[in-house]
N, C-alpha and C. Protein backbone atom coordinates (compact mmCIF):
# COMPACT_ATOMS: atom_id res chain seq x y z
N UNK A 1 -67.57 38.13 -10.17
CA UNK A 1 -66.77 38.91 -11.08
C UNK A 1 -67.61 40.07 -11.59
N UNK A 2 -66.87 41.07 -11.53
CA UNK A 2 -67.83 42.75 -12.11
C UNK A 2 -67.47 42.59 -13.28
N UNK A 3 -67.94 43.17 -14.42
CA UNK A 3 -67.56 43.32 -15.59
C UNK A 3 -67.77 44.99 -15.43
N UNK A 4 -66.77 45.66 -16.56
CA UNK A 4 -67.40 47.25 -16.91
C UNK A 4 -68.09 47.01 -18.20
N UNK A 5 -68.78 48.26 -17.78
CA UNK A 5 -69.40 48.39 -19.44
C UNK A 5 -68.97 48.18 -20.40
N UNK A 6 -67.60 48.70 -20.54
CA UNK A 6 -67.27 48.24 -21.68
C UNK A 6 -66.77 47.30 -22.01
N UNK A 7 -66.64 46.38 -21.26
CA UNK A 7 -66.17 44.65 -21.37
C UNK A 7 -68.00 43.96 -21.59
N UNK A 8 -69.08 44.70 -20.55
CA UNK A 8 -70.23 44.03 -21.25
C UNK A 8 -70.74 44.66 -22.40
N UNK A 9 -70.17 45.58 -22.77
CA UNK A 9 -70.71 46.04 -24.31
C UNK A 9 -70.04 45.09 -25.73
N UNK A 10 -68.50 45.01 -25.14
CA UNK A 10 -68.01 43.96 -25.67
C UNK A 10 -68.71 42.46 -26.01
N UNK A 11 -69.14 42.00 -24.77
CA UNK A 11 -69.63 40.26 -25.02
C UNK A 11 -70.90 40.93 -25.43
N UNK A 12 -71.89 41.84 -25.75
CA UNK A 12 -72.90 41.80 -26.25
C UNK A 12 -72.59 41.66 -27.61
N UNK A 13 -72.13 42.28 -28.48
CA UNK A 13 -71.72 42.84 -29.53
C UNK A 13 -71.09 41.38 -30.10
N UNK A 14 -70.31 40.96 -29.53
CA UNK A 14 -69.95 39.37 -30.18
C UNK A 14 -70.71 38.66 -30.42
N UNK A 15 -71.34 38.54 -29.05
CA UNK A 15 -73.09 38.21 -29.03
C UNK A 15 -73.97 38.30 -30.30
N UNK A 16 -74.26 39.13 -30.60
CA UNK A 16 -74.60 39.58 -32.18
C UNK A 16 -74.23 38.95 -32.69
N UNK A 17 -73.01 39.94 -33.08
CA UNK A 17 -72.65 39.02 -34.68
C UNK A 17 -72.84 37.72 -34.77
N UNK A 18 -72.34 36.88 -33.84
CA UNK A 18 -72.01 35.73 -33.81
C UNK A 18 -74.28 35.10 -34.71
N UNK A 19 -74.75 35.87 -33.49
CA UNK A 19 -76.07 35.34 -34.15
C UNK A 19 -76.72 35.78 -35.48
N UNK A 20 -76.04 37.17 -35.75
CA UNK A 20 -76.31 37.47 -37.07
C UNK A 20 -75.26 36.76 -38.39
N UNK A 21 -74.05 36.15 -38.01
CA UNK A 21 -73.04 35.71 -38.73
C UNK A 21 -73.99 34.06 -39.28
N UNK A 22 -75.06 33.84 -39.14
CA UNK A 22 -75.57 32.70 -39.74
C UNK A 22 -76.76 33.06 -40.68
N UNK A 23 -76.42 32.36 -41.57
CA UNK A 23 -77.25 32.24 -43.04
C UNK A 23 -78.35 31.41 -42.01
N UNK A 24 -79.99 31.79 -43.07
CA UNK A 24 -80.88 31.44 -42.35
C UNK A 24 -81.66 30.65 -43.46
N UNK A 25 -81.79 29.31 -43.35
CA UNK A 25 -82.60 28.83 -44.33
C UNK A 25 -83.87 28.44 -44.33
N UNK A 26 -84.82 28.19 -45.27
CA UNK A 26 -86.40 28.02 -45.48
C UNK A 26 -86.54 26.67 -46.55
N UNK A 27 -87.14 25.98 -46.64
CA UNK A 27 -87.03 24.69 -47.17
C UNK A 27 -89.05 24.54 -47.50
N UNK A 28 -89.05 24.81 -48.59
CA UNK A 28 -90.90 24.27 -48.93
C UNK A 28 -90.78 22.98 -49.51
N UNK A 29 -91.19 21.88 -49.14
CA UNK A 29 -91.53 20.64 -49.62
C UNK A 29 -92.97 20.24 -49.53
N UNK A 30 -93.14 20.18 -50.62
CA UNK A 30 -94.35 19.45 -51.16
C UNK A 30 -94.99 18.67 -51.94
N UNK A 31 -96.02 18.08 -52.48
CA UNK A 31 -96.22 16.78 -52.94
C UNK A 31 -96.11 17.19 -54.72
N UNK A 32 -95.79 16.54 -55.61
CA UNK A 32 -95.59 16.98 -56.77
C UNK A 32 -96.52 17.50 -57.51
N UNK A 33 -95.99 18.82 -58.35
CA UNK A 33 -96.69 19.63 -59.13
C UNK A 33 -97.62 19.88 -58.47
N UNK A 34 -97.82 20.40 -57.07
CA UNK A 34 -98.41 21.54 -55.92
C UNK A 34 -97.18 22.78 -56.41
N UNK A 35 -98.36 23.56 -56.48
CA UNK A 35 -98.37 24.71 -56.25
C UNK A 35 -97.18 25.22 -55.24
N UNK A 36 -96.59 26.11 -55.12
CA UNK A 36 -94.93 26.60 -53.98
C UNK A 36 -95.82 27.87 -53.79
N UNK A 37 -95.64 27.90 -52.37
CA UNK A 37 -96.54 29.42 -51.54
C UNK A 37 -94.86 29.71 -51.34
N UNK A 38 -94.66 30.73 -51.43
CA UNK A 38 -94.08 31.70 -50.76
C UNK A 38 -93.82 31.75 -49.07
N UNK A 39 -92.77 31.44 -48.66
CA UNK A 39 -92.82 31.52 -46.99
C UNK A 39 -91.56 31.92 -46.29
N UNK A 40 -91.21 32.36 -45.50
CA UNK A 40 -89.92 32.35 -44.73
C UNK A 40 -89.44 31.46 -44.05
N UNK A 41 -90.57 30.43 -43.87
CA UNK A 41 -90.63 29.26 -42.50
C UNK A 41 -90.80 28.24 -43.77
N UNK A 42 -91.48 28.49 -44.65
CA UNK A 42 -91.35 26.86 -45.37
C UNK A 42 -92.54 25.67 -44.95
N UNK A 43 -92.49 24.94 -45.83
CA UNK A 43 -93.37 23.57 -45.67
C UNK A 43 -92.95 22.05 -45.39
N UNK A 44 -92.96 21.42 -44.24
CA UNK A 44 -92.43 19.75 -44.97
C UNK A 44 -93.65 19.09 -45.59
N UNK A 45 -92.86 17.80 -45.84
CA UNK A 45 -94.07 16.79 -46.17
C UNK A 45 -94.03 15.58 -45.24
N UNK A 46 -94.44 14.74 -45.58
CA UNK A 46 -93.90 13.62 -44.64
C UNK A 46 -94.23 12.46 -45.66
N UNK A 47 -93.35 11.57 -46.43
CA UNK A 47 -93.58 10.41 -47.11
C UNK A 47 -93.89 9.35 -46.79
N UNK A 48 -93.74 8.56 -45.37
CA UNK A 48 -93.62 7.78 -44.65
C UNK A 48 -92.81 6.47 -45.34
N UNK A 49 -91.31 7.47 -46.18
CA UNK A 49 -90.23 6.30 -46.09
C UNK A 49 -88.86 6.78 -45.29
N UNK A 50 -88.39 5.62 -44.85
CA UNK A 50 -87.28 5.54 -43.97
C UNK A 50 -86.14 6.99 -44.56
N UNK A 51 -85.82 7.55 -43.84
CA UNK A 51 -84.84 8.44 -44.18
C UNK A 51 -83.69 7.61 -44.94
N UNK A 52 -82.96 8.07 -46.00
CA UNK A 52 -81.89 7.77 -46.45
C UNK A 52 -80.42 8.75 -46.68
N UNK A 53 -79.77 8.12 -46.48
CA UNK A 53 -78.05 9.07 -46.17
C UNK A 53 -77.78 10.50 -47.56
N UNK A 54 -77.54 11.28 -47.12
CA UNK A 54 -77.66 12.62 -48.06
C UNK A 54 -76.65 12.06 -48.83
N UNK A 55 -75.45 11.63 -48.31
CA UNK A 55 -74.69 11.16 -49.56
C UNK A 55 -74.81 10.78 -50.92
N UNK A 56 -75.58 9.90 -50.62
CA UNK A 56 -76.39 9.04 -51.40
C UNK A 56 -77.31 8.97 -52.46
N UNK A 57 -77.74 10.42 -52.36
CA UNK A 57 -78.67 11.88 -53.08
C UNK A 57 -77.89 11.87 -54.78
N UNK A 58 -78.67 11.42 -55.61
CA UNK A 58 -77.54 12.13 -56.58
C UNK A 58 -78.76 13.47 -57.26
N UNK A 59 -78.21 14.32 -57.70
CA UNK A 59 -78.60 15.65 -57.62
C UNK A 59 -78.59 15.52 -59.45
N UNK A 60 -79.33 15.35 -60.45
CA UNK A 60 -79.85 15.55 -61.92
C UNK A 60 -80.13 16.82 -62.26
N UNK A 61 -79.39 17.82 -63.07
CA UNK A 61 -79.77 19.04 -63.52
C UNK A 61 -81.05 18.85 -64.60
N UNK A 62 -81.44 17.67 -65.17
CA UNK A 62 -81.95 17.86 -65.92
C UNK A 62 -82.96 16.47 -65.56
N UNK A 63 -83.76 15.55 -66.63
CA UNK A 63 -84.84 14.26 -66.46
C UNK A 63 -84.13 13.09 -66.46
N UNK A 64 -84.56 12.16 -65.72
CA UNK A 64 -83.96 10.74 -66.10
C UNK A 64 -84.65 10.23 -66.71
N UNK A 65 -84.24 9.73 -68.16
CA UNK A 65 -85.41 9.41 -68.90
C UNK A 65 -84.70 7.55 -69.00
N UNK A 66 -83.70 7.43 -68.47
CA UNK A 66 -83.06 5.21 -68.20
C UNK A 66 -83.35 4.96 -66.96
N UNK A 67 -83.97 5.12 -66.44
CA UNK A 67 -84.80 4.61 -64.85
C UNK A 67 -86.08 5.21 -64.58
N UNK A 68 -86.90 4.02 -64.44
CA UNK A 68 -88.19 4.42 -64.03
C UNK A 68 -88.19 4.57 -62.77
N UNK A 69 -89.31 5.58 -62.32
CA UNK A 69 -89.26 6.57 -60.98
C UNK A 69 -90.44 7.12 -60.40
N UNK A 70 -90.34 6.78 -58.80
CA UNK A 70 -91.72 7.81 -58.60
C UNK A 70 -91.37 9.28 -58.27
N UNK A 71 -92.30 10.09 -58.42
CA UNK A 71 -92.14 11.87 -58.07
C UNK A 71 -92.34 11.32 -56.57
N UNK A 72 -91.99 11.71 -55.40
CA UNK A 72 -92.21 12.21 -53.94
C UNK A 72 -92.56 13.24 -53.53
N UNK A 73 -91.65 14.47 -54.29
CA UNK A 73 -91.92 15.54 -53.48
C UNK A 73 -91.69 16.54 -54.78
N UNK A 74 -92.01 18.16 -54.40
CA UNK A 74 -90.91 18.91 -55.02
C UNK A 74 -90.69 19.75 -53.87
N UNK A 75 -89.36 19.98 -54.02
CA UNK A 75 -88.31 20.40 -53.22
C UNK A 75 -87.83 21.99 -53.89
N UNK A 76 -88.26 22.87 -52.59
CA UNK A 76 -87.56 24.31 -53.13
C UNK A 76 -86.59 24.51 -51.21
N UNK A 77 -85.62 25.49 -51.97
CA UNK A 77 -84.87 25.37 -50.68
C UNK A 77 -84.52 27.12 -51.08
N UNK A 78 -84.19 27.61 -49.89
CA UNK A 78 -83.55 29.03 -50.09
C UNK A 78 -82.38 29.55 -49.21
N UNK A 79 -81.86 30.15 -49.05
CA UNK A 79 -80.60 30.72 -48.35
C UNK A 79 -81.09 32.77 -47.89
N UNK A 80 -81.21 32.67 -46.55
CA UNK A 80 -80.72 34.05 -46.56
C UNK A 80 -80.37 34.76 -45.75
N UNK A 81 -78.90 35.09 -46.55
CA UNK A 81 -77.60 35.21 -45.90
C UNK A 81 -78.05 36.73 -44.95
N UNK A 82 -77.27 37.08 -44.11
CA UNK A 82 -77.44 37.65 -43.11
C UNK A 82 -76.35 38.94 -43.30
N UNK A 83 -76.67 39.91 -42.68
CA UNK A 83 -75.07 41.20 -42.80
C UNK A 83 -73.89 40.72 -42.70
N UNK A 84 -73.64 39.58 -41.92
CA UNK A 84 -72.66 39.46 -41.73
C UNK A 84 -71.52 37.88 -42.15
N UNK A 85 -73.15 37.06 -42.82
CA UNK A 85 -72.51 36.06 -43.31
C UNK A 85 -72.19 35.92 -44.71
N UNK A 86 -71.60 34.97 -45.52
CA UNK A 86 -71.74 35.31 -46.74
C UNK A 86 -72.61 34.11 -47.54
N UNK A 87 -72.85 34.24 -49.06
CA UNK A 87 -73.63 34.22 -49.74
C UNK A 87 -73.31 32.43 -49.92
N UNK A 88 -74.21 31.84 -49.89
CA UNK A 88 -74.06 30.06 -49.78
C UNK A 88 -73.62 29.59 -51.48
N UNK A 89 -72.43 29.16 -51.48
CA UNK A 89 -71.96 28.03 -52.63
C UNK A 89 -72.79 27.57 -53.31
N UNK A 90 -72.69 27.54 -54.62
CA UNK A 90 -73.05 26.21 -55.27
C UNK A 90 -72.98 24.68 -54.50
N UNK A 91 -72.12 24.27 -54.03
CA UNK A 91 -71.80 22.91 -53.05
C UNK A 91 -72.82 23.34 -51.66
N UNK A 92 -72.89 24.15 -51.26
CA UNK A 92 -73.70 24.07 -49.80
C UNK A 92 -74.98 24.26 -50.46
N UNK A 93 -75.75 24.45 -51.47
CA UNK A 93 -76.75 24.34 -51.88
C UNK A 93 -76.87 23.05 -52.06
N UNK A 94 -76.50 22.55 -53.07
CA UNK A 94 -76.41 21.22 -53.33
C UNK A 94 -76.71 19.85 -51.88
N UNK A 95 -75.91 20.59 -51.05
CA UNK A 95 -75.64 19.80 -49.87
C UNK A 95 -77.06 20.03 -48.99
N UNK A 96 -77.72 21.20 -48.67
CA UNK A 96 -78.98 21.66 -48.47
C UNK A 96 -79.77 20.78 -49.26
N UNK A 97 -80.09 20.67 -50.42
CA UNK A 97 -81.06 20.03 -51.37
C UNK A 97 -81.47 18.13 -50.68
N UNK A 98 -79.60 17.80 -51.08
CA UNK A 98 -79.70 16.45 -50.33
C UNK A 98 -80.13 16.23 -48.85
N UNK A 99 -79.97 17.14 -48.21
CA UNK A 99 -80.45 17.01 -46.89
C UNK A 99 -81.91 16.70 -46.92
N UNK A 100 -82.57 17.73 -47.72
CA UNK A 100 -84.15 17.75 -47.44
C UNK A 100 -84.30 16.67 -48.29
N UNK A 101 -83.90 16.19 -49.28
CA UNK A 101 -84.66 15.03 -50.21
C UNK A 101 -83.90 13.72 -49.28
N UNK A 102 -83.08 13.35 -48.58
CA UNK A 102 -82.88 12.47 -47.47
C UNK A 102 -83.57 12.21 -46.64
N UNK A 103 -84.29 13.31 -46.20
CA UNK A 103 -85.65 13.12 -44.65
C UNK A 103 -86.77 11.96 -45.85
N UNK A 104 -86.74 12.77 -46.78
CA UNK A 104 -88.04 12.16 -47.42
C UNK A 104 -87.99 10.68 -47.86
N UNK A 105 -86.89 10.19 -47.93
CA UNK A 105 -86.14 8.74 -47.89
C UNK A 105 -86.01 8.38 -49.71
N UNK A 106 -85.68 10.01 -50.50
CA UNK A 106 -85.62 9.65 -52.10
C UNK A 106 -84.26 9.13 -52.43
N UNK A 107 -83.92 8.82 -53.39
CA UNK A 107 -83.00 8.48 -53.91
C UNK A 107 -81.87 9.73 -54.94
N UNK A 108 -83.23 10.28 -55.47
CA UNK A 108 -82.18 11.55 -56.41
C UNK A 108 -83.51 12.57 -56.20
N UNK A 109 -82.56 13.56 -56.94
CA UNK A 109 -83.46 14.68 -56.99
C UNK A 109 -83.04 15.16 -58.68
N UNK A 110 -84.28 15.21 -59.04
CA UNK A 110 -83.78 15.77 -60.30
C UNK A 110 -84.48 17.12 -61.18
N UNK A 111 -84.11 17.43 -62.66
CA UNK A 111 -84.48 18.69 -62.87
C UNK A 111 -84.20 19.39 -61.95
N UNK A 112 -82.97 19.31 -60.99
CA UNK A 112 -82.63 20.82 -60.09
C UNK A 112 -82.14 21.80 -60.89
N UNK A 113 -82.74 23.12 -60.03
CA UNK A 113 -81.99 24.44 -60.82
C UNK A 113 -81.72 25.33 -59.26
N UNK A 114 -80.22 25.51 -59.68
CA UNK A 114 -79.90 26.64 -58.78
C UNK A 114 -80.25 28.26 -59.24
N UNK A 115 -80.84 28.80 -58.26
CA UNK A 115 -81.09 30.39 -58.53
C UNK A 115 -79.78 30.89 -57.93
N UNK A 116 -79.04 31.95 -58.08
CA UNK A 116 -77.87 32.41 -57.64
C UNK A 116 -78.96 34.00 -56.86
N UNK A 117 -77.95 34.74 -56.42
CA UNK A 117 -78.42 35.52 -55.63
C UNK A 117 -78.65 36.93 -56.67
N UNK A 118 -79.65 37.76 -56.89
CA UNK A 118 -79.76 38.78 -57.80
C UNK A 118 -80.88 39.86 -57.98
N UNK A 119 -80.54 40.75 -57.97
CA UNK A 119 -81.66 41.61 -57.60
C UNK A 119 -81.90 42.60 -58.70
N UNK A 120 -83.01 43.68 -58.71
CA UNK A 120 -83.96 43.52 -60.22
C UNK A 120 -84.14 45.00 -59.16
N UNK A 121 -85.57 45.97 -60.14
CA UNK A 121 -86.05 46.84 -59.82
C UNK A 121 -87.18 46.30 -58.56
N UNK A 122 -86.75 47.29 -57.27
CA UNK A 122 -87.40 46.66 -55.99
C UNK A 122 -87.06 45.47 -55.66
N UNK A 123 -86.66 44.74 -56.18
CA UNK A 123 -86.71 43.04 -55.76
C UNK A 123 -85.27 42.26 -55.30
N UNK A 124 -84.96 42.09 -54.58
CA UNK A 124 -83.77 41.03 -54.36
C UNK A 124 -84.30 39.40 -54.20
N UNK A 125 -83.67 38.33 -54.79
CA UNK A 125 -84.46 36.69 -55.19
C UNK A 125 -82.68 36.36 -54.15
N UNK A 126 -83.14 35.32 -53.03
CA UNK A 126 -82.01 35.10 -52.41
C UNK A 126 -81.96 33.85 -53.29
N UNK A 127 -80.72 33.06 -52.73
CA UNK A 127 -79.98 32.39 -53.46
C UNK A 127 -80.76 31.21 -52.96
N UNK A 128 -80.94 30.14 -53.96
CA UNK A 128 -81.58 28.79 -53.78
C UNK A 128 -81.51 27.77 -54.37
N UNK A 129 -82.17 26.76 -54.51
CA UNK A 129 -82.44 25.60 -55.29
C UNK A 129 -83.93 24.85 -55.35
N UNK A 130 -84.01 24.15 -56.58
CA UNK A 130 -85.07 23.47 -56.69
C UNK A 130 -85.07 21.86 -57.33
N UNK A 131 -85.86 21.16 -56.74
CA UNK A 131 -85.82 19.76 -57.87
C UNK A 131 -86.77 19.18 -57.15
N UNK A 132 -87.37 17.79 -57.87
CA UNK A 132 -87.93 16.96 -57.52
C UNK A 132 -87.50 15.75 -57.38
N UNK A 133 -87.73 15.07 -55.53
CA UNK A 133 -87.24 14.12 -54.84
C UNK A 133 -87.74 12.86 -55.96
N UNK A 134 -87.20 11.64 -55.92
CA UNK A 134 -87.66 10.68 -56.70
C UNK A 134 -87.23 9.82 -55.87
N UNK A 135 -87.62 8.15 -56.35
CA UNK A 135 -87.42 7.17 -55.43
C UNK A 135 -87.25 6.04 -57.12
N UNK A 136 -86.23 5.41 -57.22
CA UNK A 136 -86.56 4.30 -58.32
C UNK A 136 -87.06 3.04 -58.07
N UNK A 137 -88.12 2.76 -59.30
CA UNK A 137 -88.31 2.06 -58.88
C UNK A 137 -87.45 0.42 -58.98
């Protein structure tokens, strides 16, 4: 089959978008109250406990001070959205967060704070989240 140019200029161009139409995320996990470097690629950790179901994640804006708990990790996550995709939910953050505190096999994550997307003199801060993975004991 020949294609013309402009039928392959066509599937290029879909081509694109299609790869620019995805939000690109970065995930730093690290061991508690470490220090957060700055990255595009991000950090894991590795806990060596069994993964547990994201469902299962309950997500604390603030401390649990009626269950005792270990710290695992702290967990920063980021979003960034692309020309052509749009800007990630409150819920797909959330859902991001549980993902990464699931590998680590925690139970909740707490003290999360969502950053929303917002930009300043020179600076744009993409949209994200933060908390620390816990495990009860």
């Amino acid at each position: 089959m020949t294609m013309t140019p402009a039928t392959r200029l066509s599937m290029l161009t879909a081509g694109a978008l299609m790869l620019c139409g995805c939000t690109t995320w970065s995930a730093d996990v690290r061991r508690p109250g470490e220090a957060r470097v700055p990255s595009l690629v991000g950090r894991s950790l590795k806990t060596g406990r069994p993964a547990t179901d994201p469902a299962k994640i309950v997500l604390v804006e603030g401390n649990v001070a009626d269950k005792p708990y270990d710290a695992i990790a702290d967990i920063s996550i980021a979003a960034r959205p692309t020309l052509f995709s749009r800007v990630p939910t409150h819920d797909l953050l959330a859902q991001r967060l549980r993902l990464e505190a699931a590998k680590l096999g925690a139970d909740a994550v707490i003290n999360v704070h969502y950053e929303l997307l917002h930009s300043g003199p020179g600076r744009v801060a993409p949209p994200g989240a933060s908390g620390r993975a816990v495990v009860y004991k």
